[in-house]
PDBML (XML) file of the C-alpha atoms, coordinates in Angstrom:
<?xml version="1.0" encoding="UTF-8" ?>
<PDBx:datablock datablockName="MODEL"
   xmlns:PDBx="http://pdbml.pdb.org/schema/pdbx-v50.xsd"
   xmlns:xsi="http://www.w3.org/2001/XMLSchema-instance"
   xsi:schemaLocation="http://pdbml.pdb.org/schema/pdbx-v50.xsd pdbx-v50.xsd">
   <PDBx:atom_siteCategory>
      <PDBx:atom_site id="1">
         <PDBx:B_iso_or_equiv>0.00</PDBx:B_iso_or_equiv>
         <PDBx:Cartn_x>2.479</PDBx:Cartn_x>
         <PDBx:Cartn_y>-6.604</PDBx:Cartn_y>
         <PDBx:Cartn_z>-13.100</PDBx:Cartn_z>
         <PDBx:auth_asym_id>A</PDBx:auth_asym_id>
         <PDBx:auth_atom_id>CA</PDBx:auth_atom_id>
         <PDBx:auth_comp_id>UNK</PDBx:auth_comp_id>
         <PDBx:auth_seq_id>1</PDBx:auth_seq_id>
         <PDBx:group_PDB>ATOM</PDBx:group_PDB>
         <PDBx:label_alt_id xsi:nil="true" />
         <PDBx:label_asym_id>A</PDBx:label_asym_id>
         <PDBx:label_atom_id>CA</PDBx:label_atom_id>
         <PDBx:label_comp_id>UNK</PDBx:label_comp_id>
         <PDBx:label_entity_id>1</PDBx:label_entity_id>
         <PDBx:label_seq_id>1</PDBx:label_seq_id>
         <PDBx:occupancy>1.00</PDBx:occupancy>
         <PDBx:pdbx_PDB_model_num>1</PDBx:pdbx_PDB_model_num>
         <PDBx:type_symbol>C</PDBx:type_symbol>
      </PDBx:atom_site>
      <PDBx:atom_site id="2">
         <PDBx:B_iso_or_equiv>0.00</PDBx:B_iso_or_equiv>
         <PDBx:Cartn_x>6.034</PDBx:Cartn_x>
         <PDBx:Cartn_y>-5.283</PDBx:Cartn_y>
         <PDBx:Cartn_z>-11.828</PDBx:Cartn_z>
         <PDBx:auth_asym_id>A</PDBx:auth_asym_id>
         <PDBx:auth_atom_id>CA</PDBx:auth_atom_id>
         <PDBx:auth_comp_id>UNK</PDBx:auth_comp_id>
         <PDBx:auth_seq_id>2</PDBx:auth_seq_id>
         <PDBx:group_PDB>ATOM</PDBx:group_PDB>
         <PDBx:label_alt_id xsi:nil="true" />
         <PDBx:label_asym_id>A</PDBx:label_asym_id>
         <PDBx:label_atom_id>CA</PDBx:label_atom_id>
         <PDBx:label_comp_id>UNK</PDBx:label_comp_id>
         <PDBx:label_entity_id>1</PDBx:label_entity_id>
         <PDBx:label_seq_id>2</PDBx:label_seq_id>
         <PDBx:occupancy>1.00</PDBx:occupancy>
         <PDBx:pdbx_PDB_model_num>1</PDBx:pdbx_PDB_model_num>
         <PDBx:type_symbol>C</PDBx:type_symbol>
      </PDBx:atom_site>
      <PDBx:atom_site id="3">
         <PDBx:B_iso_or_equiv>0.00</PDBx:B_iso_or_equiv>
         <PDBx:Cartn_x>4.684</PDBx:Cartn_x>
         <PDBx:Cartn_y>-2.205</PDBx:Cartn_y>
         <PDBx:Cartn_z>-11.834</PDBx:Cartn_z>
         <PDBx:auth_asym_id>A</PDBx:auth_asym_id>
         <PDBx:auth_atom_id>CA</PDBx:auth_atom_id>
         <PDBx:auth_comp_id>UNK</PDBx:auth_comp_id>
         <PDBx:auth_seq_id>3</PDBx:auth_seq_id>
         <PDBx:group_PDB>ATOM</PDBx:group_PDB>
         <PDBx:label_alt_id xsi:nil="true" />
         <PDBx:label_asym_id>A</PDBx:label_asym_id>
         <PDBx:label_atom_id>CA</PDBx:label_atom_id>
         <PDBx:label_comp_id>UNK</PDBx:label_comp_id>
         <PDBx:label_entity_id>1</PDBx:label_entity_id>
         <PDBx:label_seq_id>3</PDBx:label_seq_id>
         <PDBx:occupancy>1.00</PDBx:occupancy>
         <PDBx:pdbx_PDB_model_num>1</PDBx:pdbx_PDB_model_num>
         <PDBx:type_symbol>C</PDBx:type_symbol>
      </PDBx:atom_site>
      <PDBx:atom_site id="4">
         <PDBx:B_iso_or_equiv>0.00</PDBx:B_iso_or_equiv>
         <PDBx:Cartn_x>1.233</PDBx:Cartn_x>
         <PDBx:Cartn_y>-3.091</PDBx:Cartn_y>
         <PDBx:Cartn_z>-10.141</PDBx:Cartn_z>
         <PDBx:auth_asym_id>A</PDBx:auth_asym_id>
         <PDBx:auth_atom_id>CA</PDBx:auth_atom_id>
         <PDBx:auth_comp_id>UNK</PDBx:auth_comp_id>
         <PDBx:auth_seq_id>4</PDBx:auth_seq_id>
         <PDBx:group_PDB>ATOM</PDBx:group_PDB>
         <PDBx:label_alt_id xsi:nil="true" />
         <PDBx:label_asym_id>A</PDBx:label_asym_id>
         <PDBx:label_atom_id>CA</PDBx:label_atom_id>
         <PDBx:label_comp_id>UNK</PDBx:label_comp_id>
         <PDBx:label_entity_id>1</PDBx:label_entity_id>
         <PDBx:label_seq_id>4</PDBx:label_seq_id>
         <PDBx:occupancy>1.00</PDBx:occupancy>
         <PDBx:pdbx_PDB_model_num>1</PDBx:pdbx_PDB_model_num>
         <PDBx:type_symbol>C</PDBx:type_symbol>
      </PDBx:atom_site>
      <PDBx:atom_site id="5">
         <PDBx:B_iso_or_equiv>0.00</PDBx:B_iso_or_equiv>
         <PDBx:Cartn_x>2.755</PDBx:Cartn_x>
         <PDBx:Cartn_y>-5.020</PDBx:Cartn_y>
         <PDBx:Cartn_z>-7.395</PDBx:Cartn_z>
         <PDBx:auth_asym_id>A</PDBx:auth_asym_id>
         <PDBx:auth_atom_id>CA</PDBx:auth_atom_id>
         <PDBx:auth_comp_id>UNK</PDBx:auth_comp_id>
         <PDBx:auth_seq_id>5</PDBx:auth_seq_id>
         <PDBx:group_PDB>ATOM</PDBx:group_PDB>
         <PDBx:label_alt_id xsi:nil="true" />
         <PDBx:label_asym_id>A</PDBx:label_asym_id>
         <PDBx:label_atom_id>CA</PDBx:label_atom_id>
         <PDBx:label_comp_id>UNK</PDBx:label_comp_id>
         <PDBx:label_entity_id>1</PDBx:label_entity_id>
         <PDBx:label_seq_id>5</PDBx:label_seq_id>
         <PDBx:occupancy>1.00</PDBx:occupancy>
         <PDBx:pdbx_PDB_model_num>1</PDBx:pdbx_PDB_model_num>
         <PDBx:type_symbol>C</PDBx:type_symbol>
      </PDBx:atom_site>
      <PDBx:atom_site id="6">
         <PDBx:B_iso_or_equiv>0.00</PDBx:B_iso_or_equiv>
         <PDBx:Cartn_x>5.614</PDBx:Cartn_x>
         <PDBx:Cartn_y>-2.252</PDBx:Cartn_y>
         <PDBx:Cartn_z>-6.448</PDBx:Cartn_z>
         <PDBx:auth_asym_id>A</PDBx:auth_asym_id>
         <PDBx:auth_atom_id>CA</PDBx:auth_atom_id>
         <PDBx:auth_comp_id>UNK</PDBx:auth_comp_id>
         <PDBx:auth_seq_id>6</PDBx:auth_seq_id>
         <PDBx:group_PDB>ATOM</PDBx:group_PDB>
         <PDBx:label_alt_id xsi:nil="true" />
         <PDBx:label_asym_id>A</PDBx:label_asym_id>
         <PDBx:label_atom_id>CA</PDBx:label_atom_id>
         <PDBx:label_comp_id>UNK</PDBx:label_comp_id>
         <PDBx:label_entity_id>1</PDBx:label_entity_id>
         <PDBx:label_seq_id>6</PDBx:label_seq_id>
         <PDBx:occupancy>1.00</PDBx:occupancy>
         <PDBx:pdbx_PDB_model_num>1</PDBx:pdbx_PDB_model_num>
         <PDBx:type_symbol>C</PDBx:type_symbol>
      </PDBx:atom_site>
      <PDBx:atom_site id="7">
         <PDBx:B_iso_or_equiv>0.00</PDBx:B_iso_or_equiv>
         <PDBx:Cartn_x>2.357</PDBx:Cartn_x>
         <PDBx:Cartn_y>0.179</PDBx:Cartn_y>
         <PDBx:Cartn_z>-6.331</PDBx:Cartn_z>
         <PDBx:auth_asym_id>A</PDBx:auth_asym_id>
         <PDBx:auth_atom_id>CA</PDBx:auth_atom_id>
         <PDBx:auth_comp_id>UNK</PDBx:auth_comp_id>
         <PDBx:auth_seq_id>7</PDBx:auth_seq_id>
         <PDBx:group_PDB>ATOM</PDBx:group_PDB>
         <PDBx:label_alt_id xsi:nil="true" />
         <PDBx:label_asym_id>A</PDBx:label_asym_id>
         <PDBx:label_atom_id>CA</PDBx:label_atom_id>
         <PDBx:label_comp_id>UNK</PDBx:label_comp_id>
         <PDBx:label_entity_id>1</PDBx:label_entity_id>
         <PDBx:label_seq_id>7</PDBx:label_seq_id>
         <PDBx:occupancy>1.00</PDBx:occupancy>
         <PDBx:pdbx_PDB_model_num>1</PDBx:pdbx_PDB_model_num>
         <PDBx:type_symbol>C</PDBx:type_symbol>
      </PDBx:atom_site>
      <PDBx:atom_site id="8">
         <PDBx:B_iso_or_equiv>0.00</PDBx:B_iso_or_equiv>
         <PDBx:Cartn_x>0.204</PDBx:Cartn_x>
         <PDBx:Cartn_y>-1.489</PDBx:Cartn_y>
         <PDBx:Cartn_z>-4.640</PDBx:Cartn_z>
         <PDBx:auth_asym_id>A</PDBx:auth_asym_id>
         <PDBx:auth_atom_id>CA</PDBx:auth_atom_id>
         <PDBx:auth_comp_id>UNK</PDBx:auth_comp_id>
         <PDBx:auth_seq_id>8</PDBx:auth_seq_id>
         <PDBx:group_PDB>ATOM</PDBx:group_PDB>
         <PDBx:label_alt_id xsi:nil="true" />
         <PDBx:label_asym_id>A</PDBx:label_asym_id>
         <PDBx:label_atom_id>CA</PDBx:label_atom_id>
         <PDBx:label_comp_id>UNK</PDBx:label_comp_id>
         <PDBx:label_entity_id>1</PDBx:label_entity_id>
         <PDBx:label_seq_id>8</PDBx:label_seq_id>
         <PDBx:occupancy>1.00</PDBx:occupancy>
         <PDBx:pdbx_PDB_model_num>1</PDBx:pdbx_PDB_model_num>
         <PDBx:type_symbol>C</PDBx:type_symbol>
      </PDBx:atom_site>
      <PDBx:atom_site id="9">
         <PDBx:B_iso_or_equiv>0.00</PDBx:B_iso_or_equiv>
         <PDBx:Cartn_x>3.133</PDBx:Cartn_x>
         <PDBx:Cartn_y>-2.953</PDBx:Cartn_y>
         <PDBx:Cartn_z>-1.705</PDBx:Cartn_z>
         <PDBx:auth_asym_id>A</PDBx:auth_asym_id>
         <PDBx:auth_atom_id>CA</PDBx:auth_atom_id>
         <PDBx:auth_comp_id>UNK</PDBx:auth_comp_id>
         <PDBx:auth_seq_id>9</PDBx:auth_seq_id>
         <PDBx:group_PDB>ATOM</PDBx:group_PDB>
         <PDBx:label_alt_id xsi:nil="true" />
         <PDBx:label_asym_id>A</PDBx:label_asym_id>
         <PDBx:label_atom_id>CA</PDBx:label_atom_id>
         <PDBx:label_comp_id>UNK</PDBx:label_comp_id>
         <PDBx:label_entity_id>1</PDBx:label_entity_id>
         <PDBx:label_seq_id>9</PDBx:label_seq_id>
         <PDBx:occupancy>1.00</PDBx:occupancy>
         <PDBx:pdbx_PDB_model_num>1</PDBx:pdbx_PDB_model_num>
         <PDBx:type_symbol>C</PDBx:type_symbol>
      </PDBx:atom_site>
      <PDBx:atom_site id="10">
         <PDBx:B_iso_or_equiv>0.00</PDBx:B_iso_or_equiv>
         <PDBx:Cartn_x>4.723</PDBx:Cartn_x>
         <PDBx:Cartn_y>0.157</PDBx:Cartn_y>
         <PDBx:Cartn_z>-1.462</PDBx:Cartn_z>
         <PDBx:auth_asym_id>A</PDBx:auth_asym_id>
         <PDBx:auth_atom_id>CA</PDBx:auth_atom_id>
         <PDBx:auth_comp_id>UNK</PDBx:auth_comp_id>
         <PDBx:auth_seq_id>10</PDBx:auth_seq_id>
         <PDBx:group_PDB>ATOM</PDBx:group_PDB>
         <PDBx:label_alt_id xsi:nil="true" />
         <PDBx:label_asym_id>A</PDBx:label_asym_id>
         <PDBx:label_atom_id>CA</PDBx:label_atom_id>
         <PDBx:label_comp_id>UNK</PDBx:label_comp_id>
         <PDBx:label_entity_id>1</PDBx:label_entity_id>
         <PDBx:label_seq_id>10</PDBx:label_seq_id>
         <PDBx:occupancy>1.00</PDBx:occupancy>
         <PDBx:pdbx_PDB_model_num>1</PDBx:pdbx_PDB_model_num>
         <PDBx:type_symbol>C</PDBx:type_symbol>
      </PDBx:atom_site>
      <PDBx:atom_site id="11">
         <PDBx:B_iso_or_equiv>0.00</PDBx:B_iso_or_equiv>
         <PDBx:Cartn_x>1.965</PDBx:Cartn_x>
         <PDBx:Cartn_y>3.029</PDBx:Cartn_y>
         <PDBx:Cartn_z>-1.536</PDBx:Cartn_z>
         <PDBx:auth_asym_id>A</PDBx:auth_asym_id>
         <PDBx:auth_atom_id>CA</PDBx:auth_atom_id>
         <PDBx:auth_comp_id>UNK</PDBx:auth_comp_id>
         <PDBx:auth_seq_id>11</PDBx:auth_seq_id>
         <PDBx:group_PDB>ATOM</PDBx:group_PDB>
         <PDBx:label_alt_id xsi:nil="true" />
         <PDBx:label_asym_id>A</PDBx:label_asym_id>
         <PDBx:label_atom_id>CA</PDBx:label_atom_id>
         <PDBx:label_comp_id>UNK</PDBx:label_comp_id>
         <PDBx:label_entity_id>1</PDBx:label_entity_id>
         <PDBx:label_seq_id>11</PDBx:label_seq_id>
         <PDBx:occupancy>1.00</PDBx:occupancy>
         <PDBx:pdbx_PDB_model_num>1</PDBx:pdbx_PDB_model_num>
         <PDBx:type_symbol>C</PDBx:type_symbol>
      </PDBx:atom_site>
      <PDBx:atom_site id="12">
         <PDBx:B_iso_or_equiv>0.00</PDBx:B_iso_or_equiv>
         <PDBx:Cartn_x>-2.281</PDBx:Cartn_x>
         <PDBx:Cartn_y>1.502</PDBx:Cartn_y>
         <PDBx:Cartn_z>-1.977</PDBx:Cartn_z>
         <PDBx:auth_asym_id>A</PDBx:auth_asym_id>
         <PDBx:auth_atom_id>CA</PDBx:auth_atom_id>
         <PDBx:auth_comp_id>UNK</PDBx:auth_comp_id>
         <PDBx:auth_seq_id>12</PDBx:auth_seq_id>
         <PDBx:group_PDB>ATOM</PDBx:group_PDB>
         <PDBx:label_alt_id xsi:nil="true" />
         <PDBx:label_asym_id>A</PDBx:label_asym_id>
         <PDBx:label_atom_id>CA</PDBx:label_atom_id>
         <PDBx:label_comp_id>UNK</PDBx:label_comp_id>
         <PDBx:label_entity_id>1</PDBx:label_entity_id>
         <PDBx:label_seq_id>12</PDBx:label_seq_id>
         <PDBx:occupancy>1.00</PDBx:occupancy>
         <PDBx:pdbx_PDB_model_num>1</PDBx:pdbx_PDB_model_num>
         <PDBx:type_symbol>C</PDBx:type_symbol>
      </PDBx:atom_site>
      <PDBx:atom_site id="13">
         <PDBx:B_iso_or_equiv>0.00</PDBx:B_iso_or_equiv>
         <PDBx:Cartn_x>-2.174</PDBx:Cartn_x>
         <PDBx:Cartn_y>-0.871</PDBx:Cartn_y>
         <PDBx:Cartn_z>0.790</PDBx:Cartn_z>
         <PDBx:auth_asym_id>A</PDBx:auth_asym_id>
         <PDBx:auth_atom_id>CA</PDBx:auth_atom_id>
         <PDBx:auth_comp_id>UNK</PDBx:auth_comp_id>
         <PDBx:auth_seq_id>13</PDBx:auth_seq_id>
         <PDBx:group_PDB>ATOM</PDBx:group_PDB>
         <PDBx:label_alt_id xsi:nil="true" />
         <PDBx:label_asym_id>A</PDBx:label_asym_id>
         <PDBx:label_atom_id>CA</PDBx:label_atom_id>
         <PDBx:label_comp_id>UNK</PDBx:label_comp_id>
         <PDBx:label_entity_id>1</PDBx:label_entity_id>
         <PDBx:label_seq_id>13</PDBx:label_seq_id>
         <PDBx:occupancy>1.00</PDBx:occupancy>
         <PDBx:pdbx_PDB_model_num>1</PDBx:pdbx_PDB_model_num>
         <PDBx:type_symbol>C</PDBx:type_symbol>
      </PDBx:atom_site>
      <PDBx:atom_site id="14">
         <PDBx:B_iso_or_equiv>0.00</PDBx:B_iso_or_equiv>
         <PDBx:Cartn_x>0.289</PDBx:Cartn_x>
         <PDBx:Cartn_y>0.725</PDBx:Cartn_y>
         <PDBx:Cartn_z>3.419</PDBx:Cartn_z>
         <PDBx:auth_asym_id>A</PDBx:auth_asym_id>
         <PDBx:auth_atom_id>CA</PDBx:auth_atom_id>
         <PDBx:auth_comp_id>UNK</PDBx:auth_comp_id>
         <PDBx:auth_seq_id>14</PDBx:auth_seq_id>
         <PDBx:group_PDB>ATOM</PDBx:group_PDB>
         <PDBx:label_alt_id xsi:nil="true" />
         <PDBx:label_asym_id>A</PDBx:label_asym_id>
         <PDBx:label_atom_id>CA</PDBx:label_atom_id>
         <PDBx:label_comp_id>UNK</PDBx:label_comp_id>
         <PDBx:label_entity_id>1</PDBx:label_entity_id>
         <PDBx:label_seq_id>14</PDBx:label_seq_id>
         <PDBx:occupancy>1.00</PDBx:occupancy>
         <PDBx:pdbx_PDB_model_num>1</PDBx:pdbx_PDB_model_num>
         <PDBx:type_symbol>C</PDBx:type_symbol>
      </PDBx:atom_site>
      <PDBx:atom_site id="15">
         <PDBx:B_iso_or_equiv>0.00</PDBx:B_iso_or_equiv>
         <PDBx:Cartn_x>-2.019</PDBx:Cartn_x>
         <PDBx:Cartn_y>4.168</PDBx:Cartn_y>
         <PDBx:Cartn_z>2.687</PDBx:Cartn_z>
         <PDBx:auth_asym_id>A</PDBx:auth_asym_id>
         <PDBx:auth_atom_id>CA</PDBx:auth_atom_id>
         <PDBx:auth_comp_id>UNK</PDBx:auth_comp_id>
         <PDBx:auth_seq_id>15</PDBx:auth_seq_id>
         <PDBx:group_PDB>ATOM</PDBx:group_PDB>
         <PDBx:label_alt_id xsi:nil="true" />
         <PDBx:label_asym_id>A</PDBx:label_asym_id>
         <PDBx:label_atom_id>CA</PDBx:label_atom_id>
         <PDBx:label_comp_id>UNK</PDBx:label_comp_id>
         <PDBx:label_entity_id>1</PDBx:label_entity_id>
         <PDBx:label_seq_id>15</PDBx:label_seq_id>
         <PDBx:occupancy>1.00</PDBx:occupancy>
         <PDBx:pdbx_PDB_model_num>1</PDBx:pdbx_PDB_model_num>
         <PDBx:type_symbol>C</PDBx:type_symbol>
      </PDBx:atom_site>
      <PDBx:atom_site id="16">
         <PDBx:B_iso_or_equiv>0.00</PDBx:B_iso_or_equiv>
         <PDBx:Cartn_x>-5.161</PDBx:Cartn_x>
         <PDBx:Cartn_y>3.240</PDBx:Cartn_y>
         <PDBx:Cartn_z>1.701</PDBx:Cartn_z>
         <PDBx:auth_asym_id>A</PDBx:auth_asym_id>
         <PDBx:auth_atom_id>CA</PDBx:auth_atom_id>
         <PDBx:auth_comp_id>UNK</PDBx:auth_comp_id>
         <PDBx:auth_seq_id>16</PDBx:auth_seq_id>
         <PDBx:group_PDB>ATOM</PDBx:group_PDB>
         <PDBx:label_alt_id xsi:nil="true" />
         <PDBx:label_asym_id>A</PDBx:label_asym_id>
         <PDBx:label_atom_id>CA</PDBx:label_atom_id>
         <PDBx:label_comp_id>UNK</PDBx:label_comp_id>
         <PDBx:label_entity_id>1</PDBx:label_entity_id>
         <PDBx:label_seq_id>16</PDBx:label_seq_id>
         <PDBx:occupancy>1.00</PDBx:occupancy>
         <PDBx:pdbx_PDB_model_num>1</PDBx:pdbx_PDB_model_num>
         <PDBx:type_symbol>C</PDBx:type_symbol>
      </PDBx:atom_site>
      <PDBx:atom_site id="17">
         <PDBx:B_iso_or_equiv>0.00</PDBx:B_iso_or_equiv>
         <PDBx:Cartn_x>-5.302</PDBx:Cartn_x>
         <PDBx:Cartn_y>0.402</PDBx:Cartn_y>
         <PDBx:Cartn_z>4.221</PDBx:Cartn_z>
         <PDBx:auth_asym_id>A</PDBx:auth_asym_id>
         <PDBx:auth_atom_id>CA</PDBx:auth_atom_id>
         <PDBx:auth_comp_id>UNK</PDBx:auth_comp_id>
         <PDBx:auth_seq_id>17</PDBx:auth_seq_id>
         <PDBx:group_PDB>ATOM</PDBx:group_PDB>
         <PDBx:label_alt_id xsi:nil="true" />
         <PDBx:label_asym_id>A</PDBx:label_asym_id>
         <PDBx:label_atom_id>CA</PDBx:label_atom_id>
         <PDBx:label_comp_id>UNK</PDBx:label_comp_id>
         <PDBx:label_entity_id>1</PDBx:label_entity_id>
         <PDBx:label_seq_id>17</PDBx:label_seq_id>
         <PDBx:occupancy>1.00</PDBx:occupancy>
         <PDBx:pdbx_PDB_model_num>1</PDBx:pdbx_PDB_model_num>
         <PDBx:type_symbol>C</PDBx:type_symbol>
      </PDBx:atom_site>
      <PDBx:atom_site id="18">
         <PDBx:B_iso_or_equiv>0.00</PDBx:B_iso_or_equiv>
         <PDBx:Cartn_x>-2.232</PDBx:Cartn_x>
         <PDBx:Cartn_y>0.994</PDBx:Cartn_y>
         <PDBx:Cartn_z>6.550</PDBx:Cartn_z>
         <PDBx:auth_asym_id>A</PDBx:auth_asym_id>
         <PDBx:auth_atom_id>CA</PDBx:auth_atom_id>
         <PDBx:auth_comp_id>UNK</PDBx:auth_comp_id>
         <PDBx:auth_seq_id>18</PDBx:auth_seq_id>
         <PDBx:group_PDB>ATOM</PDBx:group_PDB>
         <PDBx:label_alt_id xsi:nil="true" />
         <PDBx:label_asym_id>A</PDBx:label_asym_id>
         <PDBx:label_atom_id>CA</PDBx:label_atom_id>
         <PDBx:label_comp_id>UNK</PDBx:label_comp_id>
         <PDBx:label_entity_id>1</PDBx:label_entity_id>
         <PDBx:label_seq_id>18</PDBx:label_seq_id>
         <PDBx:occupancy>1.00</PDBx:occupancy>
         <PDBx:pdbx_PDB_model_num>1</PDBx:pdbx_PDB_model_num>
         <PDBx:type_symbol>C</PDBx:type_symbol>
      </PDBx:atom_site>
      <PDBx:atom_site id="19">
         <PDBx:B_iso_or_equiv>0.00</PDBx:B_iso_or_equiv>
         <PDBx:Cartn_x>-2.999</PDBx:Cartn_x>
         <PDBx:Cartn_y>4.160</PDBx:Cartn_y>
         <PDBx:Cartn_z>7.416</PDBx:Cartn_z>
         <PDBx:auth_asym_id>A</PDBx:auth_asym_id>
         <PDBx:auth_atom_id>CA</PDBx:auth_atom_id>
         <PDBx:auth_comp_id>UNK</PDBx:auth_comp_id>
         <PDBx:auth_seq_id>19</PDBx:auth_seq_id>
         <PDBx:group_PDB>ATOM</PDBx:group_PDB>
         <PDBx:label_alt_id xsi:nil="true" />
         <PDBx:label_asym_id>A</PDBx:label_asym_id>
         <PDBx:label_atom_id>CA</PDBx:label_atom_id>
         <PDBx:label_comp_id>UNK</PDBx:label_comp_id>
         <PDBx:label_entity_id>1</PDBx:label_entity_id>
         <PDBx:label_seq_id>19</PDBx:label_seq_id>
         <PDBx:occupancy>1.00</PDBx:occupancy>
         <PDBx:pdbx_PDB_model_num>1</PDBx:pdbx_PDB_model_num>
         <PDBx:type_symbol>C</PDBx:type_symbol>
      </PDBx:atom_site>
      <PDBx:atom_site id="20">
         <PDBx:B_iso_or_equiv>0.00</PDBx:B_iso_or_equiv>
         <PDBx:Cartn_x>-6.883</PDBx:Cartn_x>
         <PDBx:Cartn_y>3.582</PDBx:Cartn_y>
         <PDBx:Cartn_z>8.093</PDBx:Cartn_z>
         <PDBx:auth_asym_id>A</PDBx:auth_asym_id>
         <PDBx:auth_atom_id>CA</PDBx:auth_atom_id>
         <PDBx:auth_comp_id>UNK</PDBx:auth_comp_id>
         <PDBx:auth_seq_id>20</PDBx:auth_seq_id>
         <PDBx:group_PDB>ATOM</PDBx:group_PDB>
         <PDBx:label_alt_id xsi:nil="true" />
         <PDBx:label_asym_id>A</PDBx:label_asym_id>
         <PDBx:label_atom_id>CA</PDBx:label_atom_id>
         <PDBx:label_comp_id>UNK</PDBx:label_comp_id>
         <PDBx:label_entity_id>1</PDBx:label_entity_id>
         <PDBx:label_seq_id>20</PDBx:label_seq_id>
         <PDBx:occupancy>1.00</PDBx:occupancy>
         <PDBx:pdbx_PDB_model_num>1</PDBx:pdbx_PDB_model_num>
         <PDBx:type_symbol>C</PDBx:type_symbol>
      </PDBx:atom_site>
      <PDBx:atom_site id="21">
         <PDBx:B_iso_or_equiv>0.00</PDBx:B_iso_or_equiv>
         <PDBx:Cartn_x>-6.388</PDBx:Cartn_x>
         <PDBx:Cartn_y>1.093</PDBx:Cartn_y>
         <PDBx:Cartn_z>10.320</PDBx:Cartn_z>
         <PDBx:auth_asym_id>A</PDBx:auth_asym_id>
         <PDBx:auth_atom_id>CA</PDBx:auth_atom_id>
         <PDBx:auth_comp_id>UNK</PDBx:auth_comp_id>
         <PDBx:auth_seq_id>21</PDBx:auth_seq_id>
         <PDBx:group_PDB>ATOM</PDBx:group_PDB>
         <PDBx:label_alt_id xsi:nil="true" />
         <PDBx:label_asym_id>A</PDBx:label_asym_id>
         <PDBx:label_atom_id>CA</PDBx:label_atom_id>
         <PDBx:label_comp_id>UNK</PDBx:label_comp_id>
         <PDBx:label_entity_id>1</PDBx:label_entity_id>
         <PDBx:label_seq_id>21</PDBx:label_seq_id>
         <PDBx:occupancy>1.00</PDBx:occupancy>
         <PDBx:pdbx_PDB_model_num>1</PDBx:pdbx_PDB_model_num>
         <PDBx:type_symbol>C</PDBx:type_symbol>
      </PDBx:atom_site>
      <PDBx:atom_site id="22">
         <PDBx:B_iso_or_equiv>0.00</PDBx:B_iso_or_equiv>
         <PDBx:Cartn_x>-3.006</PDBx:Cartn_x>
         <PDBx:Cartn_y>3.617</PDBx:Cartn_y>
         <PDBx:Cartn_z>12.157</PDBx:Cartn_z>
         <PDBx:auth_asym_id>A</PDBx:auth_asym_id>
         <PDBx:auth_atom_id>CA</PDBx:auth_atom_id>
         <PDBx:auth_comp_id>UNK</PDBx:auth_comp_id>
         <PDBx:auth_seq_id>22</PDBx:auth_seq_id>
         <PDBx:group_PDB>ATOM</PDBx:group_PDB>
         <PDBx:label_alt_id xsi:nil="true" />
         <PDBx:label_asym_id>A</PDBx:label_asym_id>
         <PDBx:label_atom_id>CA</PDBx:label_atom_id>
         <PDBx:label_comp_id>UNK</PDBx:label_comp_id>
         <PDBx:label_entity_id>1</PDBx:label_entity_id>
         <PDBx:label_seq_id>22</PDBx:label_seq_id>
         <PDBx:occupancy>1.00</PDBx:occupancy>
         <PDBx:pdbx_PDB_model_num>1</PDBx:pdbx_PDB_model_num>
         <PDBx:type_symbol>C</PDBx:type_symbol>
      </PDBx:atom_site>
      <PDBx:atom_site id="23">
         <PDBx:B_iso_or_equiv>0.00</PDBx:B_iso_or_equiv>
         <PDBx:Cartn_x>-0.353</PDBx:Cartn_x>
         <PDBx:Cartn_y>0.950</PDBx:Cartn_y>
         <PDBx:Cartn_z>11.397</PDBx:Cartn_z>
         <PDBx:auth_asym_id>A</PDBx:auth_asym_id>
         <PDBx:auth_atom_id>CA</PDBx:auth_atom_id>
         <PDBx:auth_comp_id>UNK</PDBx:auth_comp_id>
         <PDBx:auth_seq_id>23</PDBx:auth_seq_id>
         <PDBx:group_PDB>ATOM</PDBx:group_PDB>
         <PDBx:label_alt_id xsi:nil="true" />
         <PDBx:label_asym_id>A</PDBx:label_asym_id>
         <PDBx:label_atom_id>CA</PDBx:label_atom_id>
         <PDBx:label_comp_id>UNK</PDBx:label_comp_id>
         <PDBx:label_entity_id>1</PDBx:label_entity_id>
         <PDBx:label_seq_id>23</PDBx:label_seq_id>
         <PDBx:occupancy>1.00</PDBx:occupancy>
         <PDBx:pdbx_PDB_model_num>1</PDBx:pdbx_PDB_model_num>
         <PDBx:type_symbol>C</PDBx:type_symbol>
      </PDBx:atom_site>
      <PDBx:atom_site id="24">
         <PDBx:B_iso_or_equiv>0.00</PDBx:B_iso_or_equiv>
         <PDBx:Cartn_x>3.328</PDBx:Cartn_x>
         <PDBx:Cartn_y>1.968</PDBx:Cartn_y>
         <PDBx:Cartn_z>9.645</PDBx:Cartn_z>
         <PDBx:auth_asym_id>A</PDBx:auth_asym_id>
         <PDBx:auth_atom_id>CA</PDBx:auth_atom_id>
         <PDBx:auth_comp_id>UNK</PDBx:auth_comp_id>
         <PDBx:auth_seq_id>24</PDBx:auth_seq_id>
         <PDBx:group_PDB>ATOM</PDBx:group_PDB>
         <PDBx:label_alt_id xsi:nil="true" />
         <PDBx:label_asym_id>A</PDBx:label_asym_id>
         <PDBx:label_atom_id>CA</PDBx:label_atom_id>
         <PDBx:label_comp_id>UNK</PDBx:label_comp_id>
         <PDBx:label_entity_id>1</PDBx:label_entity_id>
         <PDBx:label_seq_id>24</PDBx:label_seq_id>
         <PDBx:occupancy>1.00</PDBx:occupancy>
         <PDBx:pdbx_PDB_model_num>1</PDBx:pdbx_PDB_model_num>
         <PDBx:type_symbol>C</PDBx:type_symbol>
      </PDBx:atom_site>
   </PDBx:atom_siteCategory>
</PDBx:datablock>
């Protein structure tokens, strides 16, 4: 769950959302 949560804060959701949607 460390693992899951560092992944998805730090890369999914800021690229697979963050950049969709243009924010940093």
């Amino acid at each position: 769950y460390g693992a899951g949560q560092l992944v998805e804060s730090f890369y999914l959701t800021p690229r697979l959302v963050g950049e969709r949607i243009g924010l940093h």
